[in-house]
C-alpha atoms as a PDB file:
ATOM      1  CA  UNK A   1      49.809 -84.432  18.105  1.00  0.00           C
ATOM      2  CA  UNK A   2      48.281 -81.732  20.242  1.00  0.00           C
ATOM      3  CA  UNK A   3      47.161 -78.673  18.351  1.00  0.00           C
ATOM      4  CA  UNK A   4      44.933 -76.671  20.644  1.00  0.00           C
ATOM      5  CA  UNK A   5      46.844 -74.287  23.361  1.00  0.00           C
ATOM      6  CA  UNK A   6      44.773 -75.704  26.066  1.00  0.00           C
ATOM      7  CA  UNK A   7      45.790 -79.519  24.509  1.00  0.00           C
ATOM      8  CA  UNK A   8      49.406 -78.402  24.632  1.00  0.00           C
ATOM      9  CA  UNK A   9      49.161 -76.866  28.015  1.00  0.00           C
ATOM     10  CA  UNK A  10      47.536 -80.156  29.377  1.00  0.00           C
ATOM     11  CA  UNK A  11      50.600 -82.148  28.078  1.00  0.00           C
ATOM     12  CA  UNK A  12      53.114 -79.915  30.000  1.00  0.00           C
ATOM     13  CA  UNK A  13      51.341 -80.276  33.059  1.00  0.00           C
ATOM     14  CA  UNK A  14      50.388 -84.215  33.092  1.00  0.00           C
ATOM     15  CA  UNK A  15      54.585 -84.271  32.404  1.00  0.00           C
ATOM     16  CA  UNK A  16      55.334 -82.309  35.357  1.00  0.00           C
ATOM     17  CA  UNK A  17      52.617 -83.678  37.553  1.00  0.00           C
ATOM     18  CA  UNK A  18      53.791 -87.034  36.491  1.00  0.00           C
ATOM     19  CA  UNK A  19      57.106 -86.580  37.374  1.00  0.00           C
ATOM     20  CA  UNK A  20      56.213 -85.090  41.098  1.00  0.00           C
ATOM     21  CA  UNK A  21      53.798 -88.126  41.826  1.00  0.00           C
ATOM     22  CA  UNK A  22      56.618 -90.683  40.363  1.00  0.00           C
ATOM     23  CA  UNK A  23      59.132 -88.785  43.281  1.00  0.00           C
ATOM     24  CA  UNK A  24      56.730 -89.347  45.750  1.00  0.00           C
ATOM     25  CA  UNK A  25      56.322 -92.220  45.316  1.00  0.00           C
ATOM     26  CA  UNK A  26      59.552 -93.753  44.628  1.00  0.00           C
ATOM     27  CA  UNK A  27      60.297 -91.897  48.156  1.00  0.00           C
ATOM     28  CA  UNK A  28      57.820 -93.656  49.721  1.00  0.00           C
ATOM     29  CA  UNK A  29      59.629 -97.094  48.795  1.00  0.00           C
ATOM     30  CA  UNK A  30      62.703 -95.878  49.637  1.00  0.00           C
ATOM     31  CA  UNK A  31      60.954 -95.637  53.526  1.00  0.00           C
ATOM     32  CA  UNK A  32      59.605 -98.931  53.232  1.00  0.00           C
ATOM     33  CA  UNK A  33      62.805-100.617  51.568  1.00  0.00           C
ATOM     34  CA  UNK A  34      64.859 -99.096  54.908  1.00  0.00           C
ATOM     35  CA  UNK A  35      61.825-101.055  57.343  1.00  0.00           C
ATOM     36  CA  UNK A  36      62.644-104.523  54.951  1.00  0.00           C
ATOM     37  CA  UNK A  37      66.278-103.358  55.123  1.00  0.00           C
ATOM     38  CA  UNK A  38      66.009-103.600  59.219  1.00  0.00           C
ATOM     39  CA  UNK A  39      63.692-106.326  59.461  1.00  0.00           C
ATOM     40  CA  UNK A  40      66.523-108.580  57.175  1.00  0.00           C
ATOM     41  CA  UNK A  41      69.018-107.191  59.717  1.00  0.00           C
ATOM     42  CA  UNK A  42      67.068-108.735  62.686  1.00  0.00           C
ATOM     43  CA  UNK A  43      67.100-105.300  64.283  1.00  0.00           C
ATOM     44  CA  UNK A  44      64.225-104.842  65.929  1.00  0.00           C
ATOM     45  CA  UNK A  45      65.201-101.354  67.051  1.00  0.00           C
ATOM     46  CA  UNK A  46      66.463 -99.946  63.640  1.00  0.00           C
ATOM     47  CA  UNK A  47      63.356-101.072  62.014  1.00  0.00           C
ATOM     48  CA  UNK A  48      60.770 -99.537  64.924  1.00  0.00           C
ATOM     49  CA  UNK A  49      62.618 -96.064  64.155  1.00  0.00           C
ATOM     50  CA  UNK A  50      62.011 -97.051  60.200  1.00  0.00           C
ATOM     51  CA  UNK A  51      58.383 -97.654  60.488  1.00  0.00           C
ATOM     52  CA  UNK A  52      57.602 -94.979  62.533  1.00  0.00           C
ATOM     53  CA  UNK A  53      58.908 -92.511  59.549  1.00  0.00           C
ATOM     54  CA  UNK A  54      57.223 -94.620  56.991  1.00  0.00           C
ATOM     55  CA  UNK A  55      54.338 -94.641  58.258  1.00  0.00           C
ATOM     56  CA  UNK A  56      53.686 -90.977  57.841  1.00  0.00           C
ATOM     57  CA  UNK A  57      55.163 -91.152  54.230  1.00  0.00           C
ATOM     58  CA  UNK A  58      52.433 -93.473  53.418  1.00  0.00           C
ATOM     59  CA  UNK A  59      50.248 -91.097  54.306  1.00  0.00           C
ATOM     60  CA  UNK A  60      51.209 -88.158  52.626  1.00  0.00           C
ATOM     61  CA  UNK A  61      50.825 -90.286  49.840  1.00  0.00           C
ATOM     62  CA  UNK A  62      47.597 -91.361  50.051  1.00  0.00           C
ATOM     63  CA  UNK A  63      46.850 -87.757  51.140  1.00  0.00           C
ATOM     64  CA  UNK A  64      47.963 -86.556  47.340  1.00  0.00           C
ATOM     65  CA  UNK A  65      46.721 -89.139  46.021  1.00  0.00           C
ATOM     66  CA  UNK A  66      49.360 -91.491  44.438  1.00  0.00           C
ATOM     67  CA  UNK A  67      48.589 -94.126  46.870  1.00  0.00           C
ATOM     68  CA  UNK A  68      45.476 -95.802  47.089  1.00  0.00           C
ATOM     69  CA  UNK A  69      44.344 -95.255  51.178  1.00  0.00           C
ATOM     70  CA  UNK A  70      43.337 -99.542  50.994  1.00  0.00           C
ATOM     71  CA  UNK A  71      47.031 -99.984  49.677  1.00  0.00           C
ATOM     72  CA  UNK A  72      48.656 -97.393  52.233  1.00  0.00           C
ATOM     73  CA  UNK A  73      46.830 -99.652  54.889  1.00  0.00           C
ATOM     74  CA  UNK A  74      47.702-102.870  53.899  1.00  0.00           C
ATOM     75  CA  UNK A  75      51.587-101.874  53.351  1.00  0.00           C
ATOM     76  CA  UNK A  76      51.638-100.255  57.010  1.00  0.00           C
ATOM     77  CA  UNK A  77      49.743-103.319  58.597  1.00  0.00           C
ATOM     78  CA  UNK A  78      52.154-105.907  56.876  1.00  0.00           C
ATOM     79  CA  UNK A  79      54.805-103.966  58.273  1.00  0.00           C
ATOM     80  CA  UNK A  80      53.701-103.508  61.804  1.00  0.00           C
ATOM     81  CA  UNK A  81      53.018-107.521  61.850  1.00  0.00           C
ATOM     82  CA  UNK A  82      56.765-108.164  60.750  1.00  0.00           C
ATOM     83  CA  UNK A  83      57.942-105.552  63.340  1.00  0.00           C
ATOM     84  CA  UNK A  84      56.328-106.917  66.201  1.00  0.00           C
ATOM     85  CA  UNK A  85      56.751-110.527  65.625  1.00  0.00           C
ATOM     86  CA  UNK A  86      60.625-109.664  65.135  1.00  0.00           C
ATOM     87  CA  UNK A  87      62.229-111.413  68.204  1.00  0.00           C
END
């Protein structure tokens, strides 16, 4: 158990920063659950709309750092392929 001030300080914030970052990113798979959503659909139009707001999601994420920037890229270039090759 933490005894120090600054020990029990740190605890409180990894909770809350823990917390944040798990938001973020469950948000960001809610965005690229709605592109899978559309591509199962067969709507090619539905899930061009849905990529194009996931894509900056990923982003963000990889901009505060709960997403990896290789993993952001690989995601968003998976996506894109099973966009376009949607007939």
């Amino acid at each position: 158990m933490a005894n120090t001030p600054q020990a029990k300080k740190r605890i409180r914030r990894n909770q809350r920063r823990a917390d944040i970052n798990g938001a973020r990113v469950g948000r960001i798979r809610t965005f690229i659950k709605k592109v899978e959503a559309a591509l199962a659909s067969g709507d090619k139009a539905a899930a061009t709309t849905a990529l194009a707001a996931a894509q900056p999601e990923l982003q963000r994420g990889v901009a505060k750092g709960v997403l990896h920037k290789n993993t952001a890229s690989r995601k968003f270039s998976r996506l894109t392929k099973a966009v376009t090759t949607l007939a």
